[in-house]
C-alpha atoms as a PDB file:
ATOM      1  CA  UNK A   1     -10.480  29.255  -2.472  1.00  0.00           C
ATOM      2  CA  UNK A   2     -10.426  27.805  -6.324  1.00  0.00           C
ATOM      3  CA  UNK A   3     -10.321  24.912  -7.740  1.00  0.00           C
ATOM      4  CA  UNK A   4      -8.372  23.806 -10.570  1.00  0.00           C
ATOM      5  CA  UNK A   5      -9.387  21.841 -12.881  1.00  0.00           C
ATOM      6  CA  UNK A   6      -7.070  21.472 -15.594  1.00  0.00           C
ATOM      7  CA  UNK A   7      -3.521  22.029 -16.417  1.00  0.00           C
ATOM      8  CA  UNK A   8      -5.083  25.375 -18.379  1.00  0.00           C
ATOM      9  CA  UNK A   9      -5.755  26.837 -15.351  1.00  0.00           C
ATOM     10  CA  UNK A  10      -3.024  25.526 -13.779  1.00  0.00           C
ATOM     11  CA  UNK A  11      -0.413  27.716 -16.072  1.00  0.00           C
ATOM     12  CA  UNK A  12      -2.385  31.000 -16.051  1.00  0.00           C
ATOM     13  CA  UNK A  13      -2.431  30.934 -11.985  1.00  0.00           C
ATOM     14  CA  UNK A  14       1.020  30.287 -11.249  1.00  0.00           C
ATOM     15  CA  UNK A  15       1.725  32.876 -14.559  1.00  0.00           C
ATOM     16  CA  UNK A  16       0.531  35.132 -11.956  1.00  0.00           C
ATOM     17  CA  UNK A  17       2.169  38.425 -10.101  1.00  0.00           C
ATOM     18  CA  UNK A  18       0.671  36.898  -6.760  1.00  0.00           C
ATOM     19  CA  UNK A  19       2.287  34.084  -4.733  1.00  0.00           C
ATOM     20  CA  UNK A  20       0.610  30.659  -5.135  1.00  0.00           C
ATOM     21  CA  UNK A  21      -0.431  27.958  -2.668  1.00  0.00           C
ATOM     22  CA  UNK A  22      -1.227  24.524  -3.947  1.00  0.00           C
ATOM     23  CA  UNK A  23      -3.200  22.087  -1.753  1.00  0.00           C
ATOM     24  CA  UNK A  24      -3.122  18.683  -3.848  1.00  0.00           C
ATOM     25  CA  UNK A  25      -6.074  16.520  -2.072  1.00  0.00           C
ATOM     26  CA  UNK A  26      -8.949  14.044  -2.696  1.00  0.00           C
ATOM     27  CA  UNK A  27     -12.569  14.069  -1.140  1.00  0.00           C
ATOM     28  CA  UNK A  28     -11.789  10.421   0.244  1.00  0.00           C
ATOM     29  CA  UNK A  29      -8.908  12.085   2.090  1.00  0.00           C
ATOM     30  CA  UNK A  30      -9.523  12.838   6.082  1.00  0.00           C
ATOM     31  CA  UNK A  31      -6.499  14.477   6.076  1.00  0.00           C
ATOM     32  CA  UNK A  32      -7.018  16.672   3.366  1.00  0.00           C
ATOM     33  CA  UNK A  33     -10.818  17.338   4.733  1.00  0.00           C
ATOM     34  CA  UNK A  34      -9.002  18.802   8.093  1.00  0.00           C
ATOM     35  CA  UNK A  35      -6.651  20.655   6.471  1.00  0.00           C
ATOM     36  CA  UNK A  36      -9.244  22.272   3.913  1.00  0.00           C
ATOM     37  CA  UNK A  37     -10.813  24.764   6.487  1.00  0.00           C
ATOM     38  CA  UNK A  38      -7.549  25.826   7.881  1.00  0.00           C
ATOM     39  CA  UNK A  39      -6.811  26.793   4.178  1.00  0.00           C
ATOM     40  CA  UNK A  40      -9.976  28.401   3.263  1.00  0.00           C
ATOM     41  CA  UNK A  41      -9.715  30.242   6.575  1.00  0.00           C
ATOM     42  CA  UNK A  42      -5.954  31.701   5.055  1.00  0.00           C
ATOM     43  CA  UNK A  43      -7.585  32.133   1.539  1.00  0.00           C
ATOM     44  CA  UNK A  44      -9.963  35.135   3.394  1.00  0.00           C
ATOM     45  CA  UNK A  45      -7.216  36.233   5.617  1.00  0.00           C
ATOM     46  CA  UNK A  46      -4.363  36.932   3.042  1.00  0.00           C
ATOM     47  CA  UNK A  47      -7.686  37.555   0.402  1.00  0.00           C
ATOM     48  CA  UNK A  48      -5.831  39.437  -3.013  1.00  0.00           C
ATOM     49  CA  UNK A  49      -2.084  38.751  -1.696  1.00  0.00           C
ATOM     50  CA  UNK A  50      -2.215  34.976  -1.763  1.00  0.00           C
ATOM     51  CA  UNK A  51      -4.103  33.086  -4.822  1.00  0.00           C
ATOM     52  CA  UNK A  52      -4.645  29.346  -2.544  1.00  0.00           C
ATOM     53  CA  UNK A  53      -6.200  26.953  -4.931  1.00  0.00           C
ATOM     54  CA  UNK A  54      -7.207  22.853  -4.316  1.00  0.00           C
ATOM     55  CA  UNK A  55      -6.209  20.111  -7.215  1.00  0.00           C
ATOM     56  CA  UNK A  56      -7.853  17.205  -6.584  1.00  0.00           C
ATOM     57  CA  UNK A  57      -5.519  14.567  -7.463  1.00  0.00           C
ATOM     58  CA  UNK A  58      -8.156  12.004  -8.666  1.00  0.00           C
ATOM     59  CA  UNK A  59      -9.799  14.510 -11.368  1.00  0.00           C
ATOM     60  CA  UNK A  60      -5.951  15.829 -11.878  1.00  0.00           C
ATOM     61  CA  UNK A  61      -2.996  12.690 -12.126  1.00  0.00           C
ATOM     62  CA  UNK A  62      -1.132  14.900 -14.669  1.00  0.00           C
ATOM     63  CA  UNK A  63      -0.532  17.697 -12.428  1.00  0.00           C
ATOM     64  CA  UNK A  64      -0.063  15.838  -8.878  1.00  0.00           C
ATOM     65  CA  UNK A  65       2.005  13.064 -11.408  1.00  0.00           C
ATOM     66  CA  UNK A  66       4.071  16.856 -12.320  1.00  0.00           C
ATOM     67  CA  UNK A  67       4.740  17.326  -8.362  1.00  0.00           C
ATOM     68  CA  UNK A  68       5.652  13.927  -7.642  1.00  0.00           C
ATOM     69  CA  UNK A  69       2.279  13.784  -5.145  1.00  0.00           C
ATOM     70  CA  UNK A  70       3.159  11.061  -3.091  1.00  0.00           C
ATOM     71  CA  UNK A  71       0.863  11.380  -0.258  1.00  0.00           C
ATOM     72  CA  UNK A  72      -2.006  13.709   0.552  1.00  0.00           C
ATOM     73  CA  UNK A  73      -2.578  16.305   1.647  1.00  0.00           C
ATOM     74  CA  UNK A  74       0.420  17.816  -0.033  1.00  0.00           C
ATOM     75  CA  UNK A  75       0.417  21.391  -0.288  1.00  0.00           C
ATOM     76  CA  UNK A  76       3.303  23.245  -2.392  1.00  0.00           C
ATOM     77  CA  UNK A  77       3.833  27.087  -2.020  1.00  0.00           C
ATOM     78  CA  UNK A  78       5.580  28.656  -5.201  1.00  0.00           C
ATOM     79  CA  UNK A  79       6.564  32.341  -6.352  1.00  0.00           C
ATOM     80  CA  UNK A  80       7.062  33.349  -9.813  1.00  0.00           C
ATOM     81  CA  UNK A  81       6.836  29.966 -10.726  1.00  0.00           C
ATOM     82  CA  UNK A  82       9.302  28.523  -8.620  1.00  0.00           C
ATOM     83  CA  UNK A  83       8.256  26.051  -5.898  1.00  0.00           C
ATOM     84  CA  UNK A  84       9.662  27.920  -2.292  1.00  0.00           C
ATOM     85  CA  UNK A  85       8.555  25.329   0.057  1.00  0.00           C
ATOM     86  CA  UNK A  86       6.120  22.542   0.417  1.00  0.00           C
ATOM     87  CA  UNK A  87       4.690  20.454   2.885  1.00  0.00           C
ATOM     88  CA  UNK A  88       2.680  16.392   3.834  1.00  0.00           C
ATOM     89  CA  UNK A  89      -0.096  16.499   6.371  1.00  0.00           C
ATOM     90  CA  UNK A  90      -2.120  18.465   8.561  1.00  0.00           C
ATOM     91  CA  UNK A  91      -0.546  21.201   9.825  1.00  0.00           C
ATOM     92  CA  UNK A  92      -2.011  23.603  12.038  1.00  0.00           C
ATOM     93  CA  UNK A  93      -3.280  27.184  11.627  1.00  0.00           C
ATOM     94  CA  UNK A  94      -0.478  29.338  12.918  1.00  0.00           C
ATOM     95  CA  UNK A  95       2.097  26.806  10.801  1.00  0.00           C
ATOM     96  CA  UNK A  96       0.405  27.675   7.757  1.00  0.00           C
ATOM     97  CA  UNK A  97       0.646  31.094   8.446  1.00  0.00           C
ATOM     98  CA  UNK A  98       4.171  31.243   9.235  1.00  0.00           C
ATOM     99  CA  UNK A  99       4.770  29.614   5.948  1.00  0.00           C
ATOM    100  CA  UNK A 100       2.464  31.778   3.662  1.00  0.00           C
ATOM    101  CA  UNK A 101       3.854  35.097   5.525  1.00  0.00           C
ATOM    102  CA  UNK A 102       7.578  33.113   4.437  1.00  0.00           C
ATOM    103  CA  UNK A 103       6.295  32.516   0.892  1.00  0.00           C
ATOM    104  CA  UNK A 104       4.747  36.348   0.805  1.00  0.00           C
ATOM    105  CA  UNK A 105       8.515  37.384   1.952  1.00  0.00           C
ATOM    106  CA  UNK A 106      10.381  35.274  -0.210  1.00  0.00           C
ATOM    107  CA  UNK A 107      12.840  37.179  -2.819  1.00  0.00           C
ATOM    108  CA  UNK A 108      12.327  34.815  -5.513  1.00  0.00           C
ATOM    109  CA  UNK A 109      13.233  35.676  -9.388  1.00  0.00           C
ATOM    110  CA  UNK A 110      11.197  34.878 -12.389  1.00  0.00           C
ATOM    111  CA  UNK A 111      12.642  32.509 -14.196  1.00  0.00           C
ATOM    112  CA  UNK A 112      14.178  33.428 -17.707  1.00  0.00           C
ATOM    113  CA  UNK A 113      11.968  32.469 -20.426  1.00  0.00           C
ATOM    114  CA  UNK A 114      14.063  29.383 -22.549  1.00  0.00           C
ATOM    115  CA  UNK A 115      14.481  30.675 -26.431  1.00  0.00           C
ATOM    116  CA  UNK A 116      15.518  28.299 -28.669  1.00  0.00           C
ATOM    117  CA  UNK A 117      17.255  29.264 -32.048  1.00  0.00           C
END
């Protein structure tokens, strides 16, 4: 499992072919310390299909300020660049499957590029 740190890194993962899985958290967070082993254990299950990275929100305000992080842990799944589902809180194991198998199923178009004249 990754972490980002910066909004660099940020673009050239979701720029990606491969389905993305965002898990916005802090190190204060108990929450977002229960979650993190459910996700690392998904990271090594779905291994090269699913690129799962953590953004700490302290080190990162820009991009949880981007996804309107409210409360953590808040975990966004996107494809091609467009956010497919999302979720607050611990969820369990099998949860997080179903919604990574969803997100790996999901028949989502890349956006058009905007040209301006």
């Amino acid at each position: 499992m990754k972490t980002i740190n910066n909004n660099t890194e940020f673009e050239q993962i979701i720029a990606g072919e491969k389905p993305v899985v965002l898990d916005f958290y802090a190190e204060w967070c108990g929450p977002c310390q229960a979650l993190l082993p459910i996700l690392e254990a998904a990271s090594t299950h779905y291994g090269e299909d699913v690129v799962i990275v953590k953004i700490n929100v302290d080190s990162n305000p820009e991009l949880a300020a981007k996804f309107k992080v409210r409360s953590i842990p808040a975990v966004f799944l996107m494809k091609n660049g467009v956010v497919v589902d999302q979720f607050n809180g611990v969820q369990s194991s099998a949860e997080v499957h179903k919604r990574i198998d969803d997100l790996i199923a999901a028949n989502i178009e890349k956006p058009a590029a905007v040209t301006t004249a």
